[in-house]
Protein backbone atom coordinates (compact mmCIF):
# COMPACT_ATOMS: atom_id res chain seq x y z
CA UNK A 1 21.46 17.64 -50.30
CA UNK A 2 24.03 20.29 -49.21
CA UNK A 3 23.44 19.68 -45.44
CA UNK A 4 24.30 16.46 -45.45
CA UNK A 5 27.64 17.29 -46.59
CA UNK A 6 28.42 20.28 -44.69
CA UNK A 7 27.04 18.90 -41.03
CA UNK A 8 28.91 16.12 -39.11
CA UNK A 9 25.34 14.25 -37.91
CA UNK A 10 27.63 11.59 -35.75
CA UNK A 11 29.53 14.29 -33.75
CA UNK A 12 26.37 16.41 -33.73
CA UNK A 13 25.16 13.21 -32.15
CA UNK A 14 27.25 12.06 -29.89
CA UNK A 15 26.83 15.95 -28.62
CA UNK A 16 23.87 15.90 -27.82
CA UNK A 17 24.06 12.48 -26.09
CA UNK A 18 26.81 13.65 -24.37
CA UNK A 19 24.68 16.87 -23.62
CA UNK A 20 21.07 14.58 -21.86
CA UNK A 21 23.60 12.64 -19.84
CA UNK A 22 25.51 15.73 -18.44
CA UNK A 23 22.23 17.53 -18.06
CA UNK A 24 20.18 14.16 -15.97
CA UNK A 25 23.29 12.68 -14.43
CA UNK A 26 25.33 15.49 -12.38
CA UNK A 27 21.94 16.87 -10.85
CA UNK A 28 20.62 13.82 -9.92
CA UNK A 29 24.02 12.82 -8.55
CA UNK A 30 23.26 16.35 -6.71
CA UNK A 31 19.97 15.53 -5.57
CA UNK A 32 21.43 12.54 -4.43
CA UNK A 33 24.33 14.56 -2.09
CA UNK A 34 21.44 16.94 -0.58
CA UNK A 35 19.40 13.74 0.20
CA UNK A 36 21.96 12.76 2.07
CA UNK A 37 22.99 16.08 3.68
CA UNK A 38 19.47 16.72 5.19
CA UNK A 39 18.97 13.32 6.14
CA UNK A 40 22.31 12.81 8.11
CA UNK A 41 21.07 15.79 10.32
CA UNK A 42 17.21 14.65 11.03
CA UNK A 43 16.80 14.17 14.52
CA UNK A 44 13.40 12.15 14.66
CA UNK A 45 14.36 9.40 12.02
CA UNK A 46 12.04 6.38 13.00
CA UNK A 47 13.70 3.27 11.36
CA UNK A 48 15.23 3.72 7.72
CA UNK A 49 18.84 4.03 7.08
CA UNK A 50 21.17 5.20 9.98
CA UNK A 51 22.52 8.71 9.73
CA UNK A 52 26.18 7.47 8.98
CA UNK A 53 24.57 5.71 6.01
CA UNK A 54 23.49 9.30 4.67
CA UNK A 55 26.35 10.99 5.22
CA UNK A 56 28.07 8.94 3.48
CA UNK A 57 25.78 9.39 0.56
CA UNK A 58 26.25 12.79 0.73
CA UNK A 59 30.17 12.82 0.87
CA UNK A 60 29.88 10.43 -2.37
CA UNK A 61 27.30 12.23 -4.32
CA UNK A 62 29.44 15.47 -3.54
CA UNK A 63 32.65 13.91 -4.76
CA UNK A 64 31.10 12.44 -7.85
CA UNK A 65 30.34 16.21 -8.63
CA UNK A 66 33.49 17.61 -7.95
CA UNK A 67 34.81 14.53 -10.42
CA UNK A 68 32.44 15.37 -13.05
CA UNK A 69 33.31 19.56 -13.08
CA UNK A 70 37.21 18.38 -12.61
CA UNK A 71 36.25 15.96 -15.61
CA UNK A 72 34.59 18.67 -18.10
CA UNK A 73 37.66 21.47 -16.98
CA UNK A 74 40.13 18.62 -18.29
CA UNK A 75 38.16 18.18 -21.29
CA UNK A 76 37.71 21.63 -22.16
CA UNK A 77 41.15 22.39 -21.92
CA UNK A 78 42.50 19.67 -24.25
CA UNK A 79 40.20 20.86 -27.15
């Protein structure tokens, strides 16, 4: 069959792996950081995590976006 010769079906692959855990991971990692943002600030929280706890969700979830745009610029540019 000529598409089996002409289409790379590992990189196609690994693209679309690539492409389910970019498209899940950062937004969760995003929900994560808003979570965190709108919890921090609640004023009424009756037990649960303290607010520092939150915010420092937030700062991490926002960070581990910033790495993963900082991540896919790098990658971009050495292609």
């Amino acid at each position: 069959m000529i598409l089996a010769t002409v289409i790379d079906w590992e990189a196609l692959g690994d693209v679309v792996l690539y492409s389910v855990v970019a498209g899940i991971g950062v937004p969760a990692i995003y929900a994560l950081a808003v979570l965190g943002a709108a919890r921090s600030t609640e004023k009424g929280r009756g037990g649960g995590l303290p607010a520092t706890a939150y915010a420092l969700l937030s700062l991490l979830g926002g960070a581990a976006c910033l790495a993963a745009i900082g991540f896919a610029v790098y990658l971009m540019t050495q292609k």
